[in-house]
PDB file of N, CA and C in Angstrom:
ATOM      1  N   UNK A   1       0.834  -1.192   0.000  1.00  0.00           N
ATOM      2  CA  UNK A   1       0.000   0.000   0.000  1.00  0.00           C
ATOM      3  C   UNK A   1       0.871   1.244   0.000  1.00  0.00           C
ATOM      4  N   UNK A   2       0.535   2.223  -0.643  1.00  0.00           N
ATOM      5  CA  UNK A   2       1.219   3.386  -0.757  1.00  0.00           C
ATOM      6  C   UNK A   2       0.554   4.697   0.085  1.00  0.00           C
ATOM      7  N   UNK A   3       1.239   5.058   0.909  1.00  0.00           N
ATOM      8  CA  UNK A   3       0.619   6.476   2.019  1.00  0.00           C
ATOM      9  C   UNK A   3       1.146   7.253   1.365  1.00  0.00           C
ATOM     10  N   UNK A   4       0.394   8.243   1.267  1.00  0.00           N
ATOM     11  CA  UNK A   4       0.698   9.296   0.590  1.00  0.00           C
ATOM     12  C   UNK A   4       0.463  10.675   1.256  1.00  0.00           C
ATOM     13  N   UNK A   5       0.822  11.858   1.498  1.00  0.00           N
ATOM     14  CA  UNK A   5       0.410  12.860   2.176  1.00  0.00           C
ATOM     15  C   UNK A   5      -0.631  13.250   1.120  1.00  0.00           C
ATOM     16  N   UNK A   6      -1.797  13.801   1.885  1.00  0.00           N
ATOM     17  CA  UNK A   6      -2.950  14.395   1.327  1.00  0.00           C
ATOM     18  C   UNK A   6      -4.376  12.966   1.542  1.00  0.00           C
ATOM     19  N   UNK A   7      -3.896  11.918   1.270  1.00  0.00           N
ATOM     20  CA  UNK A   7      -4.764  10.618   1.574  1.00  0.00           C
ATOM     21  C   UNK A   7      -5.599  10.272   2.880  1.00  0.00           C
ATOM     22  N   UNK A   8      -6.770  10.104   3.488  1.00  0.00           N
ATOM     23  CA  UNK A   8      -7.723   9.902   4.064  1.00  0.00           C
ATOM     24  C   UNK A   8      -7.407   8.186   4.546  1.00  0.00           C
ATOM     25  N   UNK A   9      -7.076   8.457   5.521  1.00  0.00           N
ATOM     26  CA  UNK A   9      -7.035   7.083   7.041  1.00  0.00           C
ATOM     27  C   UNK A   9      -7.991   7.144   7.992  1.00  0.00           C
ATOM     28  N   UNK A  10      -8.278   5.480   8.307  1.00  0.00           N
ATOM     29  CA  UNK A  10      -9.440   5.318   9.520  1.00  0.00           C
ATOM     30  C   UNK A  10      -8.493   5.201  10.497  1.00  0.00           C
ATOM     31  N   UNK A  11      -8.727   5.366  11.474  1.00  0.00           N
ATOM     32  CA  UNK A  11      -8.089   4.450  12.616  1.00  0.00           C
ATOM     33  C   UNK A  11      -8.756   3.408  12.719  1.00  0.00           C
ATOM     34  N   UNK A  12      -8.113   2.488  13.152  1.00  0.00           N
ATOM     35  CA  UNK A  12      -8.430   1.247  13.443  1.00  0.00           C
ATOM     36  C   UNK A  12      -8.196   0.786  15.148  1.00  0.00           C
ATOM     37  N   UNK A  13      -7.102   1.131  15.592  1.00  0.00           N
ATOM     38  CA  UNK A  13      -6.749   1.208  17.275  1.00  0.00           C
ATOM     39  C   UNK A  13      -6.749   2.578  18.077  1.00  0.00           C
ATOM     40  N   UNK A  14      -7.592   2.208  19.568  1.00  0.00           N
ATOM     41  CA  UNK A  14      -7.104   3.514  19.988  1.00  0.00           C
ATOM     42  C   UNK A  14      -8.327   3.921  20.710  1.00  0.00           C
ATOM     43  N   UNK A  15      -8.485   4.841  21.122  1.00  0.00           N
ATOM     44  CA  UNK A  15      -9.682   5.711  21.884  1.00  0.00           C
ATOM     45  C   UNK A  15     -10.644   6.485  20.782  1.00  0.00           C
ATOM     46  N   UNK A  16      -9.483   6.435  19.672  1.00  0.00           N
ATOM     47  CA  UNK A  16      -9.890   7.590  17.926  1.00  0.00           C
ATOM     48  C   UNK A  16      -9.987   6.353  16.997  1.00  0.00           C
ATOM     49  N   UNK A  17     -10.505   5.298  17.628  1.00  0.00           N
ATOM     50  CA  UNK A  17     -10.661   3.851  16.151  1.00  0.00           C
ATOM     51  C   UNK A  17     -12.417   4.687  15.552  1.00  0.00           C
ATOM     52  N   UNK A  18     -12.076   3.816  14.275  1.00  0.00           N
ATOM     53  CA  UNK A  18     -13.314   4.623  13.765  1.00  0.00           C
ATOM     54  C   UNK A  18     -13.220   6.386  13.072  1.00  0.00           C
ATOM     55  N   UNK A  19     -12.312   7.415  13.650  1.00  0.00           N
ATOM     56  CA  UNK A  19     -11.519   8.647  13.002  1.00  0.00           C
ATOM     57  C   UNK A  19     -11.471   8.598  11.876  1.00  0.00           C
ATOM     58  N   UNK A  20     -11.802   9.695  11.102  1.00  0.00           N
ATOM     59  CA  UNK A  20     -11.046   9.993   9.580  1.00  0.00           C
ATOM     60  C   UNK A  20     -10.269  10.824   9.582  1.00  0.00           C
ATOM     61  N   UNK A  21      -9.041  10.739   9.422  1.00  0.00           N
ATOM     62  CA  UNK A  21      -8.140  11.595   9.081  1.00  0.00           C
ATOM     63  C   UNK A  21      -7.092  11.829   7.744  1.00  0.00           C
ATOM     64  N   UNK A  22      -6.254  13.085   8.014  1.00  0.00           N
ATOM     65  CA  UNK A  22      -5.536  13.576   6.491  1.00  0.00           C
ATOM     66  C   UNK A  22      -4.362  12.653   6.979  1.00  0.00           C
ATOM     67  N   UNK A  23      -3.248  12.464   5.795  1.00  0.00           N
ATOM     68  CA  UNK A  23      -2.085  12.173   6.420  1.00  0.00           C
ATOM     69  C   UNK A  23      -1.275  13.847   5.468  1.00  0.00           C
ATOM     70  N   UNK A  24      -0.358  14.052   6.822  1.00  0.00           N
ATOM     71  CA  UNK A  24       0.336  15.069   6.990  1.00  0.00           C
ATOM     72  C   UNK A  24       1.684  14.686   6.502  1.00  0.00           C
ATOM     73  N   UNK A  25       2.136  13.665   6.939  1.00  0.00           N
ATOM     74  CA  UNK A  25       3.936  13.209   6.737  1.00  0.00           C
ATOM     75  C   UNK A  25       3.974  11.519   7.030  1.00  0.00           C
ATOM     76  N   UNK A  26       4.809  10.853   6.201  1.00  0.00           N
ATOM     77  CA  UNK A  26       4.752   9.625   6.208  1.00  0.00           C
ATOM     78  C   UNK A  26       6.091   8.736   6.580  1.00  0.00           C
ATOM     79  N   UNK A  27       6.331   8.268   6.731  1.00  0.00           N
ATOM     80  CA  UNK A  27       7.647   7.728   7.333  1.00  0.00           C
ATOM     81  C   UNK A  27       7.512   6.105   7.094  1.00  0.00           C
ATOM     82  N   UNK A  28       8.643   5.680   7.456  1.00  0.00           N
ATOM     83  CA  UNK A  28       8.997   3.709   7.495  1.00  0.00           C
ATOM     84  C   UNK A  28       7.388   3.378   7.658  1.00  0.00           C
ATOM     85  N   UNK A  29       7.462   3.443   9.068  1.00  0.00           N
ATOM     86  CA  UNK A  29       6.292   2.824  10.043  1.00  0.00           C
ATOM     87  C   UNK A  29       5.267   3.315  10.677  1.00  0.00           C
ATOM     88  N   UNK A  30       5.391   4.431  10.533  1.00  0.00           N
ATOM     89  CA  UNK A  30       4.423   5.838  11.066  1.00  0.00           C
ATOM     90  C   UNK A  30       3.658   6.485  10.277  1.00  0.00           C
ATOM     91  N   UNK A  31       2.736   7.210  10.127  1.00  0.00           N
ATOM     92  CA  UNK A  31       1.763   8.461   9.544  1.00  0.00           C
ATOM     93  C   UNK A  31       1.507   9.211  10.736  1.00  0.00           C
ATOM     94  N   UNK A  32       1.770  10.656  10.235  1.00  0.00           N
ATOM     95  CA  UNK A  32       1.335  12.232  10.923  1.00  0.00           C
ATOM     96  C   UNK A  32      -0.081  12.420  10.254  1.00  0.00           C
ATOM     97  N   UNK A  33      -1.166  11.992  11.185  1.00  0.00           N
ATOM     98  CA  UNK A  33      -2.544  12.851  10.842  1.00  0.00           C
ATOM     99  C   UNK A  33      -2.951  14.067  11.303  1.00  0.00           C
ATOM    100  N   UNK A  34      -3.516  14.208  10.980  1.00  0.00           N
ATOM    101  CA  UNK A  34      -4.685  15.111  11.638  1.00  0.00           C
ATOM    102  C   UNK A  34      -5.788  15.429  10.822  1.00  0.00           C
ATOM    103  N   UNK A  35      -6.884  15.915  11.701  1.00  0.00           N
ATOM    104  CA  UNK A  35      -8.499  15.978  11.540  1.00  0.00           C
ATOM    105  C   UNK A  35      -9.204  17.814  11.197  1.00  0.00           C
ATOM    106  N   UNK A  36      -8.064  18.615  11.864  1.00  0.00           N
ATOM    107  CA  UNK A  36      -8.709  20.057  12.169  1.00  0.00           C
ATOM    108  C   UNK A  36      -9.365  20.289  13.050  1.00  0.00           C
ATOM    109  N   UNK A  37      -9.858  19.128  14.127  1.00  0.00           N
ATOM    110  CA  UNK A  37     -10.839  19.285  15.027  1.00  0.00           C
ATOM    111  C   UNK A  37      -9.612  18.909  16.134  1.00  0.00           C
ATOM    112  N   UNK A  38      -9.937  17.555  16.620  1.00  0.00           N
ATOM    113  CA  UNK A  38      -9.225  17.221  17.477  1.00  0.00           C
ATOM    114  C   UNK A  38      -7.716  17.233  17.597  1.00  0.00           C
ATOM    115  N   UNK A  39      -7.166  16.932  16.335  1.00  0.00           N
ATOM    116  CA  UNK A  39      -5.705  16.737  15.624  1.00  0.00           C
ATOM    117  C   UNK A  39      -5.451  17.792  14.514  1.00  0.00           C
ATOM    118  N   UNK A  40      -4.959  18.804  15.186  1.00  0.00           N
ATOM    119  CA  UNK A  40      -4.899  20.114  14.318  1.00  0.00           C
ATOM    120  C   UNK A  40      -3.473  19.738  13.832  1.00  0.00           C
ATOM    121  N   UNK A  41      -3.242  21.023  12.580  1.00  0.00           N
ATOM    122  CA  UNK A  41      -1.795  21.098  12.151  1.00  0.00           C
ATOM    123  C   UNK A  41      -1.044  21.119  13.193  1.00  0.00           C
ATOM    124  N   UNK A  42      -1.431  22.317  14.109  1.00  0.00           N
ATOM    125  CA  UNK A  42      -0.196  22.487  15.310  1.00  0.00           C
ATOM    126  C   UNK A  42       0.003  21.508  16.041  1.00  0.00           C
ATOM    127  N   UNK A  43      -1.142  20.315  15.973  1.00  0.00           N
ATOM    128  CA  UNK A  43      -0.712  19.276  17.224  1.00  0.00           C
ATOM    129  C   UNK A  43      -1.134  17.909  16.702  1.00  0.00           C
ATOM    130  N   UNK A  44      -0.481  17.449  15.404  1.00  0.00           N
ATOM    131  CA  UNK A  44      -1.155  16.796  14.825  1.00  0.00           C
ATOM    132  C   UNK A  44      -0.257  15.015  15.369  1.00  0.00           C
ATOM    133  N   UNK A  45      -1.293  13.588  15.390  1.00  0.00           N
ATOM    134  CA  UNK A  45      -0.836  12.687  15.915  1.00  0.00           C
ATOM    135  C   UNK A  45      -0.264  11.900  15.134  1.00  0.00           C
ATOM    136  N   UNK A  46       0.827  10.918  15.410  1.00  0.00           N
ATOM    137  CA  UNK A  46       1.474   9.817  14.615  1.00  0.00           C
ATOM    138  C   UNK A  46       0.713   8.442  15.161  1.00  0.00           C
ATOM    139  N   UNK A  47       0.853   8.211  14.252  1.00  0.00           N
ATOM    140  CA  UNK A  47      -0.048   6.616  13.980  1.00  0.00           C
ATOM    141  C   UNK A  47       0.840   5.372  13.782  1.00  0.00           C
ATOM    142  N   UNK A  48       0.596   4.396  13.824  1.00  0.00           N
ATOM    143  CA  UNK A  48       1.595   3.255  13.321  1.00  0.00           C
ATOM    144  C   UNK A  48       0.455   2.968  11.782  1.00  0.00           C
ATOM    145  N   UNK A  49       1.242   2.669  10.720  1.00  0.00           N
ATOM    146  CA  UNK A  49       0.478   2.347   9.546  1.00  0.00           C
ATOM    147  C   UNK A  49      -0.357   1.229  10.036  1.00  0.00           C
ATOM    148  N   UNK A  50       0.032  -0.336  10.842  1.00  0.00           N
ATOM    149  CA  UNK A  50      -0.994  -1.453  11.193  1.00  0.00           C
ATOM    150  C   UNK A  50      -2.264  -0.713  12.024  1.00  0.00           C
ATOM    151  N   UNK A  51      -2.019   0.494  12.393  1.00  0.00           N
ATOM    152  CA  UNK A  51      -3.334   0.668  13.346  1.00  0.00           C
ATOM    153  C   UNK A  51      -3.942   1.919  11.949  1.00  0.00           C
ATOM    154  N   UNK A  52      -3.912   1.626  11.413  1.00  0.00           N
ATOM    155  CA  UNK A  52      -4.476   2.760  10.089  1.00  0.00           C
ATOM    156  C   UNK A  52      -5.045   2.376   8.587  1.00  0.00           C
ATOM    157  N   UNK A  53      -6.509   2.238   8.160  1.00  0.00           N
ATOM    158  CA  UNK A  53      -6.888   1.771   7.004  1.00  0.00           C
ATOM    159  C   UNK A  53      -6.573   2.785   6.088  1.00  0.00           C
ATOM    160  N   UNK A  54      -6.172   2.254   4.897  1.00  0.00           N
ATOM    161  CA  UNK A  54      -5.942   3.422   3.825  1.00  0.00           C
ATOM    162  C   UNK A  54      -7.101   3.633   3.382  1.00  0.00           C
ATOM    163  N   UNK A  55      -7.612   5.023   2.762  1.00  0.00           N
ATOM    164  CA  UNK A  55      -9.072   5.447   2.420  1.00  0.00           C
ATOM    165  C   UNK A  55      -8.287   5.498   0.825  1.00  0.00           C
ATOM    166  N   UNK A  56      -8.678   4.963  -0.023  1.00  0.00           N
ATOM    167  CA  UNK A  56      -7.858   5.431  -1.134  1.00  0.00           C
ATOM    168  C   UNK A  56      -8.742   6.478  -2.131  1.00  0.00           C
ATOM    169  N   UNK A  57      -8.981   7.807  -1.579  1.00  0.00           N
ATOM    170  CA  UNK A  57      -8.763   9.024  -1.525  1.00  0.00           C
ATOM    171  C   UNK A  57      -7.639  10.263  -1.196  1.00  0.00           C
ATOM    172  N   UNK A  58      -7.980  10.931  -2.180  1.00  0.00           N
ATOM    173  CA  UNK A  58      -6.984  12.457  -1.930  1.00  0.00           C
ATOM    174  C   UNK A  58      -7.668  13.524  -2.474  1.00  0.00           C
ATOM    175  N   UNK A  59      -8.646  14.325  -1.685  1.00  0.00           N
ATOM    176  CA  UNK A  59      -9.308  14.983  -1.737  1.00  0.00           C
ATOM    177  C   UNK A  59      -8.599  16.050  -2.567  1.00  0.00           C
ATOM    178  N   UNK A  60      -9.268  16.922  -3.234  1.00  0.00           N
ATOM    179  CA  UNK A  60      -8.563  17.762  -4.520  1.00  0.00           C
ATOM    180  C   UNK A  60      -8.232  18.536  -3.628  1.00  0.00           C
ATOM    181  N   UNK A  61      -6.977  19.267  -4.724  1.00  0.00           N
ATOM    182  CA  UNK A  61      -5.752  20.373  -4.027  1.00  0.00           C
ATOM    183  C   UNK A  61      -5.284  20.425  -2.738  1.00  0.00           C
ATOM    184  N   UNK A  62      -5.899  19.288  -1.792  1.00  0.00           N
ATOM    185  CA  UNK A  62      -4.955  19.049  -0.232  1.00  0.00           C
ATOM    186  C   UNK A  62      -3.395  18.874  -0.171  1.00  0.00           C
ATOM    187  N   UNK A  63      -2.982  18.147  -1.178  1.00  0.00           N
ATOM    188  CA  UNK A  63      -1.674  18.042  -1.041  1.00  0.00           C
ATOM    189  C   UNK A  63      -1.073  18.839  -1.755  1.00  0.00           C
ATOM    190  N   UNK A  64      -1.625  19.603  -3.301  1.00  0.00           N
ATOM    191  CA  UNK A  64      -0.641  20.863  -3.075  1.00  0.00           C
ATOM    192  C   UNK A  64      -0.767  22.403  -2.107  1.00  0.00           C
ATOM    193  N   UNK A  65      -1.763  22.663  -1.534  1.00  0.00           N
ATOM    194  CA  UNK A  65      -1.843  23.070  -0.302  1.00  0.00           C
ATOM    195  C   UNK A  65      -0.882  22.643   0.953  1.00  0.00           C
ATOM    196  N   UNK A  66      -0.782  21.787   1.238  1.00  0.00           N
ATOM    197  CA  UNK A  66       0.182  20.693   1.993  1.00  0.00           C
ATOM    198  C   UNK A  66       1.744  21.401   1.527  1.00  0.00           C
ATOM    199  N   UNK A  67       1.886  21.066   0.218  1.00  0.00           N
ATOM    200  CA  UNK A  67       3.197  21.313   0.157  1.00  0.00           C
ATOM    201  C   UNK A  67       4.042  22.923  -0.100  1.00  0.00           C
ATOM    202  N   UNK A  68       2.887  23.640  -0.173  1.00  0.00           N
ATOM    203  CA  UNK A  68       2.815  24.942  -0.211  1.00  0.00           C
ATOM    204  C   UNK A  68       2.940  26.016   1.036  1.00  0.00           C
ATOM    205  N   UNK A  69       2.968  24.752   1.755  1.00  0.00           N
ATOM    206  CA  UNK A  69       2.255  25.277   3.126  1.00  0.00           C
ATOM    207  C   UNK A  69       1.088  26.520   3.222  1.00  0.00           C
ATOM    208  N   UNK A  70       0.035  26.378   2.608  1.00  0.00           N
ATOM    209  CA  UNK A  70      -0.535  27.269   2.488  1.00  0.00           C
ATOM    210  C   UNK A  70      -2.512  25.521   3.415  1.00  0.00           C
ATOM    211  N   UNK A  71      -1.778  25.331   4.069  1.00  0.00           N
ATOM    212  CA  UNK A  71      -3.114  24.094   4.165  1.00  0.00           C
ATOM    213  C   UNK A  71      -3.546  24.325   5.776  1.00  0.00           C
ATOM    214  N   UNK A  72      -5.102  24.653   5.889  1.00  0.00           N
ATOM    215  CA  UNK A  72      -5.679  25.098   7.226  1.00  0.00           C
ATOM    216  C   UNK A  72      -6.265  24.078   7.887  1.00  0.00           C
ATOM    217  N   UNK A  73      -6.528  24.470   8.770  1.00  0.00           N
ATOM    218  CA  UNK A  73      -7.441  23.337   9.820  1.00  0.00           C
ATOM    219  C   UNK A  73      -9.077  23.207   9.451  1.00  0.00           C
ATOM    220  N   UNK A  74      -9.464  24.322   8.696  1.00  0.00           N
ATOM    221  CA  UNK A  74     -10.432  24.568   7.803  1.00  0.00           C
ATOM    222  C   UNK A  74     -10.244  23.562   7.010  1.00  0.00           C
ATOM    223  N   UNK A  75      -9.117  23.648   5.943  1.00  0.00           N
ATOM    224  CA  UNK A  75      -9.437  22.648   4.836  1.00  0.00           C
ATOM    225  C   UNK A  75      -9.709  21.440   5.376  1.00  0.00           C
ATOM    226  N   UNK A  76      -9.167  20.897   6.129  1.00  0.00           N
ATOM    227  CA  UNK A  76      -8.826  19.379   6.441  1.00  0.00           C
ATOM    228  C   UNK A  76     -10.651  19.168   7.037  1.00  0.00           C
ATOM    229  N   UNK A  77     -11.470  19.760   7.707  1.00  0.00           N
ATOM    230  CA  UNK A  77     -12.535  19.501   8.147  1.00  0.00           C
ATOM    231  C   UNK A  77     -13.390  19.647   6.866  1.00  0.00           C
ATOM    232  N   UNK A  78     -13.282  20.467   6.129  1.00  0.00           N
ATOM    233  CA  UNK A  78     -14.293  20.539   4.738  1.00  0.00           C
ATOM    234  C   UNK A  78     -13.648  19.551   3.975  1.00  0.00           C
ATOM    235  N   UNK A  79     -12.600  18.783   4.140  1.00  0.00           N
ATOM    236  CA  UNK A  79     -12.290  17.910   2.827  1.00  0.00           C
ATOM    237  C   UNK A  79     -12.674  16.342   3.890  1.00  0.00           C
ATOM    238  N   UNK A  80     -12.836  16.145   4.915  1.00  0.00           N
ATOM    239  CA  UNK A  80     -13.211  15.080   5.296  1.00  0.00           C
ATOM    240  C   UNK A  80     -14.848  15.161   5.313  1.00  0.00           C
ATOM    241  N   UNK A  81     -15.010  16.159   5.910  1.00  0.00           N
ATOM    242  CA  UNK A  81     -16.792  16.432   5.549  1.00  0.00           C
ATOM    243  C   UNK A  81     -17.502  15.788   4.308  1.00  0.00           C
ATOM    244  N   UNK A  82     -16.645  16.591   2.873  1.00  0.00           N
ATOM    245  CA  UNK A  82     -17.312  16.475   1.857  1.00  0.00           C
ATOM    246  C   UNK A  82     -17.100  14.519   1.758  1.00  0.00           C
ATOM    247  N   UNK A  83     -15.908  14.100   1.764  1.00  0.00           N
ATOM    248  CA  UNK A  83     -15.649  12.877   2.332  1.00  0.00           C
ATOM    249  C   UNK A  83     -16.943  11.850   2.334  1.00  0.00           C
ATOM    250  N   UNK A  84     -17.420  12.260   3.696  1.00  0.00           N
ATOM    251  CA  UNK A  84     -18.102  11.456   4.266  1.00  0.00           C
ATOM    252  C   UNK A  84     -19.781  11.938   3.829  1.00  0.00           C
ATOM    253  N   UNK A  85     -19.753  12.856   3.358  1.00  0.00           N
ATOM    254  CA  UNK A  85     -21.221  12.884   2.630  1.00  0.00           C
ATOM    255  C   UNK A  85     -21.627  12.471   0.943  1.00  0.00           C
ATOM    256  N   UNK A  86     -20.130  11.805   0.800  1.00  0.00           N
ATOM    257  CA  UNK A  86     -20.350  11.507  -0.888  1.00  0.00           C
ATOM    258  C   UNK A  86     -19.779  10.130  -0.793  1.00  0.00           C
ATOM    259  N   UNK A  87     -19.667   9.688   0.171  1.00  0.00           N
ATOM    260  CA  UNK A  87     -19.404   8.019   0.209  1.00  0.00           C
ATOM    261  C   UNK A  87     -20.464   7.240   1.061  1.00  0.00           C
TER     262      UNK A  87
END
């Protein structure tokens, strides 16, 4: 499976199983999410990839926003929103 920053993860373990989140930064064994709500940019959580379903989505212009650094806590709640009302 390929993680990608900008891509939509469930949790699967945790107190947040069931969560949709962005991935922020990806590593070996890890993903940086966050939600905009609970898991903002400024305080956003690492995940282990086994505790994380891939959504194989990438909501438009999140990741060049992302890499622009131009990407809000706004976007990330309107791009999981729209998300979850068109699936």
């Amino acid at each position: 499976m390929n993680y990608e920053k900008g891509m939509l993860v469930r949790s699967l373990m945790g107190h947040d199983a069931g969560n949709i989140y962005i991935i922020i930064e990806e590593s070996a064994d890890t993903v940086t999410v966050a939600n905009g709500r609970q898991k903002t940019l400024a305080k956003p959580k690492n995940k282990k990839k086994k505790h994380v379903q891939l959504i194989k989505y990438k909501p438009e212009g999140i990741e060049a926003r992302l890499n622009e650094g131009r990407l809000t806590d706004a976007d990330l709640v309107f791009a999981i929103r729209t998300y979850k009302e068109n699936s």
